[in-house]
Protein backbone atom coordinates (compact mmCIF):
# COMPACT_ATOMS: atom_id res chain seq x y z
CA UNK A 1 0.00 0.00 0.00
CA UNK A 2 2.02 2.99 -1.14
CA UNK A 3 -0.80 5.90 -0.05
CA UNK A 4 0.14 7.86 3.33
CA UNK A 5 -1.56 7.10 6.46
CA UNK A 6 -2.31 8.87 9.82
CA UNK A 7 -0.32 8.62 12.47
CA UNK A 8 -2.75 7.38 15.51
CA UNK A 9 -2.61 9.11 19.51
CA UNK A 10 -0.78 5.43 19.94
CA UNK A 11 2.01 5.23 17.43
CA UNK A 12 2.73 9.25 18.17
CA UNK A 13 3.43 8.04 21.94
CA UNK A 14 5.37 5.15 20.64
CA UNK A 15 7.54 7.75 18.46
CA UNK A 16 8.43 9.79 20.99
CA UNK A 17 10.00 7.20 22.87
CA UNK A 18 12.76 6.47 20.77
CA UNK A 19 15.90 8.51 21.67
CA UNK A 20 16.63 10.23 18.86
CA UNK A 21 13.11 11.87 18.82
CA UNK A 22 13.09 12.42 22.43
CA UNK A 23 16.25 14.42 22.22
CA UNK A 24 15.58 16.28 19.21
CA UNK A 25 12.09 17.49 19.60
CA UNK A 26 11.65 17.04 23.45
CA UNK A 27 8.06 17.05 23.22
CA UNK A 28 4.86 14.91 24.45
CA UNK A 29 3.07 12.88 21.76
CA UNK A 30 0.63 15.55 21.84
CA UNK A 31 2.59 18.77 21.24
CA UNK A 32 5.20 16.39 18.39
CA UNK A 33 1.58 15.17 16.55
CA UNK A 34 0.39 19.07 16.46
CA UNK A 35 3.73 20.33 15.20
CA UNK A 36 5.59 17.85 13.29
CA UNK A 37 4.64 16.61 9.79
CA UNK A 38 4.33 13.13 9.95
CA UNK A 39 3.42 10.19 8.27
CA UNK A 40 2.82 6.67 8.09
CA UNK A 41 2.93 3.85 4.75
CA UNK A 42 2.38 0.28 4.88
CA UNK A 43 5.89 -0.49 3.26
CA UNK A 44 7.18 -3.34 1.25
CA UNK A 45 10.02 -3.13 -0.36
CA UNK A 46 11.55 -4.08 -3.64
CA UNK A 47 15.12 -4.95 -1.95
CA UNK A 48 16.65 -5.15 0.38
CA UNK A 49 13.70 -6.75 1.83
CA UNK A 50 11.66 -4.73 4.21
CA UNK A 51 8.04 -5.06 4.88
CA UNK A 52 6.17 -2.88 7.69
CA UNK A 53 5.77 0.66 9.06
CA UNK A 54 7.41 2.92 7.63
CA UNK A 55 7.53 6.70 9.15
CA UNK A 56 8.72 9.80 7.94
CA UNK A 57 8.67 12.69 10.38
CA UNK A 58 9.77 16.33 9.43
CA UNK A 59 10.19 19.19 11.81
CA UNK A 60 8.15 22.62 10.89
CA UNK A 61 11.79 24.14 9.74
CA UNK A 62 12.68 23.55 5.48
CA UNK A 63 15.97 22.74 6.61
CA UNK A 64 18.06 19.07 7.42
CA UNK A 65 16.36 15.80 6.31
CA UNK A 66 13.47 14.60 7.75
CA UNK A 67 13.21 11.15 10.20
CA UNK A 68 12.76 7.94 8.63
CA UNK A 69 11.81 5.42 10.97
CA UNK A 70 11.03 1.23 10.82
CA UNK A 71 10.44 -1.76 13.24
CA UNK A 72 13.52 -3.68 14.17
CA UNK A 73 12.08 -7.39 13.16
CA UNK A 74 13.06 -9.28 15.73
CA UNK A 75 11.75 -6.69 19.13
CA UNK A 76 9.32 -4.66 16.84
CA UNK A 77 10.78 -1.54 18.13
CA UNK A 78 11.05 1.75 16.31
CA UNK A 79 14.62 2.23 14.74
CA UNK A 80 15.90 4.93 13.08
CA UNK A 81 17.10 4.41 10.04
CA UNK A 82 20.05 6.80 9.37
CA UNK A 83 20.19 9.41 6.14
CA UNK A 84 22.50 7.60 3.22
CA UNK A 85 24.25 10.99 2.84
CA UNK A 86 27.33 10.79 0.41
């Protein structure tokens, strides 16, 4: 399913658990959901294999690149998954 989804109340107070979104935004679920632009696809990929959630968060400044974010498949965490910046 390639069409953006919303991100639920749930999966916003998942996000902000993870450390890199703690530190950089520093905000409840709440305050990220009302200022952040997020969203969420139902990914599969082509290769390397990856099938799950997928979410992209951007902060409300045109500048850096935004968060891309998956579940770890063996403890279904959130992971970040770092920027392939060359």
């Amino acid at each position: 399913m390639n069409k953006p989804l919303e991100i639920s109340l749930a999966e916003w107070q998942e996000i902000v658990k993870v450390p890199e979104v703690r530190e950089g935004w520093q905000l409840t679920a709440e305050e990220l959901a009302d200022s952040a632009y997020g969203v969420k696809y139902d990914f599969t990929s082509g290769g390397p294999g990856y099938c799950g959630d997928l979410y992209i968060l951007y902060g409300d400044a045109l500048s850096g690149y935004p968060l891309v974010l998956v579940r770890d498949d063996d403890t279904n965490e959130l992971l970040v998954v770092p920027p392939d910046i060359d």
